[in-house]
Protein backbone atom coordinates (compact mmCIF):
# COMPACT_ATOMS: atom_id res chain seq x y z
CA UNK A 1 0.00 0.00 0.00
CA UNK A 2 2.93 2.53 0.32
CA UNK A 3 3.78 2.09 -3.05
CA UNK A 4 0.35 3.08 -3.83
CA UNK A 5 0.25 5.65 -1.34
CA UNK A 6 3.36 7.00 -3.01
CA UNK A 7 2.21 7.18 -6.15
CA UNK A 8 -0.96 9.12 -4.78
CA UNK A 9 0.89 11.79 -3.09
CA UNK A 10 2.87 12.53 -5.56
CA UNK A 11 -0.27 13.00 -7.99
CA UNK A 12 -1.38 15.06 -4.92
CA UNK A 13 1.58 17.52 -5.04
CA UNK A 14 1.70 18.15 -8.43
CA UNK A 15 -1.75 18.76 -8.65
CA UNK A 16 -1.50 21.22 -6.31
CA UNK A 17 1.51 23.12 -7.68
CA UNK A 18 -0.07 23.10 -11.35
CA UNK A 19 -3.84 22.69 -11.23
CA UNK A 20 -5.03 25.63 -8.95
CA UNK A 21 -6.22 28.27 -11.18
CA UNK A 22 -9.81 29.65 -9.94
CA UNK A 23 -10.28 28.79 -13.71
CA UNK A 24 -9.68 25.22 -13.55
CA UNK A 25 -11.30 24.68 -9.88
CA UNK A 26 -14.55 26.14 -11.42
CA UNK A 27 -14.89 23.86 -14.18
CA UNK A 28 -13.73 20.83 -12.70
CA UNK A 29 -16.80 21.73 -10.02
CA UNK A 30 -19.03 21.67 -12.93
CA UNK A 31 -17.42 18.79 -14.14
CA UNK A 32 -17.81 16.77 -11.74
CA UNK A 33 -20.90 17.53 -10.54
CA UNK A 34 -21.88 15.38 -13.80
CA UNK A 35 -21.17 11.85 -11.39
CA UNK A 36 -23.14 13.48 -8.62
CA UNK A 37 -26.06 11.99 -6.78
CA UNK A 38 -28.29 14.49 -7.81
CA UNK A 39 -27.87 13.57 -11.48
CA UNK A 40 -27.54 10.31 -11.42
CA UNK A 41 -31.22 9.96 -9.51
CA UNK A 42 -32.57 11.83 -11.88
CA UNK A 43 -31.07 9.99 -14.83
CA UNK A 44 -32.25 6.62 -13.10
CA UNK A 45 -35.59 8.03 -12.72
CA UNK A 46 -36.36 9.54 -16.36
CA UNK A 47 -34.32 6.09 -17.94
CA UNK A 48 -36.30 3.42 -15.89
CA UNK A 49 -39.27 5.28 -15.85
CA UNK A 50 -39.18 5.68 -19.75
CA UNK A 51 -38.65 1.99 -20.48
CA UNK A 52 -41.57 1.01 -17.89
CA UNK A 53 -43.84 3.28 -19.91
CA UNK A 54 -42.74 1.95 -23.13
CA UNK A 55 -43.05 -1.38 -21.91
CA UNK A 56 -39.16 -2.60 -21.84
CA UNK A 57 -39.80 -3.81 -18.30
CA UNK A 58 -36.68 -5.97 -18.27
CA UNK A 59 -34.24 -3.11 -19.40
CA UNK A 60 -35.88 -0.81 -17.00
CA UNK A 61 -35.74 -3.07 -14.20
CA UNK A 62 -31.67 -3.99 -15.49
CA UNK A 63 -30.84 0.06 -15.37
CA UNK A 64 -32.54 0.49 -11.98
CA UNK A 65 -31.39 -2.60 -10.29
CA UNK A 66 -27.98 -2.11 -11.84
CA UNK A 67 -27.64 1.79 -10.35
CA UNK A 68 -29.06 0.27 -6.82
CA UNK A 69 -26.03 -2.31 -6.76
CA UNK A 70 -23.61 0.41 -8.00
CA UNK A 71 -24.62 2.32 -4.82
CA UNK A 72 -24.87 -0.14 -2.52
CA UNK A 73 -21.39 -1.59 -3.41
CA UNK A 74 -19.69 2.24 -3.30
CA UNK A 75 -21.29 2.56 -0.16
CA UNK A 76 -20.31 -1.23 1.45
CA UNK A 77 -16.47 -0.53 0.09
CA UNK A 78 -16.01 3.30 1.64
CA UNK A 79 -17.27 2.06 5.11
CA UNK A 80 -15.23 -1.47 4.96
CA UNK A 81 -12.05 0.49 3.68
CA UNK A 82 -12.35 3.55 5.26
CA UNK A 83 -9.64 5.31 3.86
CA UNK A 84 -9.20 9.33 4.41
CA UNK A 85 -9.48 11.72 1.94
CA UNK A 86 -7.02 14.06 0.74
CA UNK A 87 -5.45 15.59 3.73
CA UNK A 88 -8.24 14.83 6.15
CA UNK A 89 -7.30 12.71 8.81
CA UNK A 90 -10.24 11.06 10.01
CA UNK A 91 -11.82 10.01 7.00
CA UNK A 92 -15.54 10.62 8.47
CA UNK A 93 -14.60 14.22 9.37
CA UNK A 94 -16.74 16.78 6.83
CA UNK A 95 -14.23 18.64 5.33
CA UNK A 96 -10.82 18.47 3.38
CA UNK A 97 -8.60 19.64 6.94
CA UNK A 98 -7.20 23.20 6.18
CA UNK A 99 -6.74 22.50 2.43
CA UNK A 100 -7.81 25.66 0.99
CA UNK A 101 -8.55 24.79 -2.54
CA UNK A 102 -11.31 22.00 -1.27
CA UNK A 103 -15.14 22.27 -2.05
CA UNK A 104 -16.65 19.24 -0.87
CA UNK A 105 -18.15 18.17 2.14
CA UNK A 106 -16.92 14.55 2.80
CA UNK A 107 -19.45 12.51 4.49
CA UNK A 108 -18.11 9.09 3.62
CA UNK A 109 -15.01 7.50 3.53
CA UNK A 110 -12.41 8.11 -0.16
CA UNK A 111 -12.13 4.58 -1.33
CA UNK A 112 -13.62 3.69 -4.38
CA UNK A 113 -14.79 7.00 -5.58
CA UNK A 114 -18.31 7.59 -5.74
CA UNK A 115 -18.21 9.64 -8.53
CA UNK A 116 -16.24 7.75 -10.83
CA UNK A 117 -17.77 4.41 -10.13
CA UNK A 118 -21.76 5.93 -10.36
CA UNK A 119 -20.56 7.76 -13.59
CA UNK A 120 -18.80 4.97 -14.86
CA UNK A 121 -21.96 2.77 -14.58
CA UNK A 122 -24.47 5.28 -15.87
CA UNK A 123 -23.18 6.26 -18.70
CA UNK A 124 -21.98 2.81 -19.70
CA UNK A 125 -25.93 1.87 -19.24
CA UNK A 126 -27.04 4.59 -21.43
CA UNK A 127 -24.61 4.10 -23.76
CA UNK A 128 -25.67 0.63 -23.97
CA UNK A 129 -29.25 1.64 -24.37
CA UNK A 130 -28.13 3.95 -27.07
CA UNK A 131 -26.64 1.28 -29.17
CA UNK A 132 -29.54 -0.93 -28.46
CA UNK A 133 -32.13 1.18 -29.82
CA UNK A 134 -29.64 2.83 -32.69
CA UNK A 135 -29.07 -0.61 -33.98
CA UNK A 136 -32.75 -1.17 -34.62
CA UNK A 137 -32.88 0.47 -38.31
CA UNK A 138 -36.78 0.59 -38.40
CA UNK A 139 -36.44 2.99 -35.62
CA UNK A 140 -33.71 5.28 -36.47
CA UNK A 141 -32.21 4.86 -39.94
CA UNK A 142 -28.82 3.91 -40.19
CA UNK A 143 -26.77 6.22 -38.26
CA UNK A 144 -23.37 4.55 -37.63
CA UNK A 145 -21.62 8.29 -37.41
CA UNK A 146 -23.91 9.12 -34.17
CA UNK A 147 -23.20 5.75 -32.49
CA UNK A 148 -19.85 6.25 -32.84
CA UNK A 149 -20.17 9.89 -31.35
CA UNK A 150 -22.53 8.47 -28.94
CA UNK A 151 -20.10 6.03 -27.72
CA UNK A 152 -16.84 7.97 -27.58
CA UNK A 153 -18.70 10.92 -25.15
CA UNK A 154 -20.08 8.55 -22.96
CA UNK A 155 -16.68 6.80 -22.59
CA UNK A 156 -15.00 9.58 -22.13
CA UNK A 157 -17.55 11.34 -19.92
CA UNK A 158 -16.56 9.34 -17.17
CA UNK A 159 -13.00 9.35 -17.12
CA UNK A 160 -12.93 13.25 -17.45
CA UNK A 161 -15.16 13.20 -14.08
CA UNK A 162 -12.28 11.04 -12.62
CA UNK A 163 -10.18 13.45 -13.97
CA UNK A 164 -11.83 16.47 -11.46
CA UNK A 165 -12.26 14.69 -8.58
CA UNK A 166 -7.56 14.43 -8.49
CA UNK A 167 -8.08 17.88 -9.59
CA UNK A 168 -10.31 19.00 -6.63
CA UNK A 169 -8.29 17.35 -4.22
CA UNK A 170 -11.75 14.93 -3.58
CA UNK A 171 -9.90 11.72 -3.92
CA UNK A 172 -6.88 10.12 -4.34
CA UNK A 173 -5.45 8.76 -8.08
CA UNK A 174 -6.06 4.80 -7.19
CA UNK A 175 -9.55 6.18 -5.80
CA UNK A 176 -10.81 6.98 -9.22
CA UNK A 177 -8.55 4.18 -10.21
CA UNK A 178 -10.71 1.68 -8.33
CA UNK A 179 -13.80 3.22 -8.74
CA UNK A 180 -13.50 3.27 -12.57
CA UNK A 181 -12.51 -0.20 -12.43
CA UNK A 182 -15.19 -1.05 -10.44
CA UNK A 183 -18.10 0.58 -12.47
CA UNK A 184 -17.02 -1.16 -15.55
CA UNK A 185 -16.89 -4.59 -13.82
CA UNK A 186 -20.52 -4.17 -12.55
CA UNK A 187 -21.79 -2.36 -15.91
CA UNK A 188 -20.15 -5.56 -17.42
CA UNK A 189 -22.23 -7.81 -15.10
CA UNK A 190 -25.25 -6.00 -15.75
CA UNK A 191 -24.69 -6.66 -19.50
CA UNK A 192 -24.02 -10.49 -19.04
CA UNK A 193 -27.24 -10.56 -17.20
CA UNK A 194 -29.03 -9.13 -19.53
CA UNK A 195 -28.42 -10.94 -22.94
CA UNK A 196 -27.64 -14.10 -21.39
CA UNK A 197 -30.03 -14.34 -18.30
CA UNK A 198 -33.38 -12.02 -18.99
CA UNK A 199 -33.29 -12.61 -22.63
């Protein structure tokens, strides 16, 4: 873990000699605030609710039982770990110690990251859902340029929200690390269930 832990604080550092414009701090904050709670209920709620009422009640059930798990494992992980947050040393303390660049409210433990993980997953479900329903030509024409535009945001959507939360000083590199990893390996699971289990 010190190699790790090495690695992390020396992200840390240059972060914070490099990355501290009011400029960039603003934008991450709107960045990130894409993988926030907030959002992702909302998403959860519109997507689920929108394939009940068009009845895909598999796929809706999938997205909303898939987004439950997400949280539930983020949550299970950050109280099992409990690892501190950037320069706060009690990890359940609500705010980043005297780090003056820090915007968020901690309330849980650093390890996975929240953020990355719920992003990770909810994206990865839409764009799933995009590709479903873009591959049915009856529906939407062929439109392989908009997939592929489709698929490279919502890939990339995720990782850039990883990206803020190092530049915020929210979590540590192998938090977003992990938490990436993480929300692939259960969006993967949710995809495994679905063509090979519900179908």
């Amino acid at each position: 873990m010190n190699f790790f832990q090495t690695i992390d604080d020396a992200v840390l550092k240059w972060v914070q000699a490099n990355l501290q414009s009011p400029m960039l701090q603003y934008t991450f904050r709107d960045i990130t605030s894409l993988g926030g709670d907030t959002l992702a209920v909302l998403f959860t709620l519109f997507v689920t609710g929108a394939l009940w009422a068009t009845g895909n009640r598999k796929p809706s059930a999938v997205f909303l039982g898939t987004m439950l798990l997400t949280a539930g494992v983020i949550v299970g992980l950050k109280l099992a770990i409990g690892r501190p947050c950037p320069l706060a040393p009690d990890p359940y303390q609500h705010h980043h110690g005297d780090f003056p660049t820090s915007i968020f409210s901690v309330h849980l433990p650093c390890m996975p990251s929240g953020h990355t993980c719920g992003s990770t997953t909810l994206y990865g479900l839409i764009l799933f859902l995009v590709r479903d329903i873009t591959s049915n030509p009856t529906l939407w024409g062929e439109c392989p340029r908009w997939r592929r535009w489709a698929t490279v945001w919502l890939i990339a959507l995720p990782i850039v929200i990883a990206v803020s939360r190092i530049v915020l000083s929210a979590h540590w590199l192998s938090d977003v690390i992990v938490g990436y990893a993480l929300g692939w390996a259960i969006l993967l699971l949710s995809r495994w269930l679905q063509l090979k289990v519900l179908t």
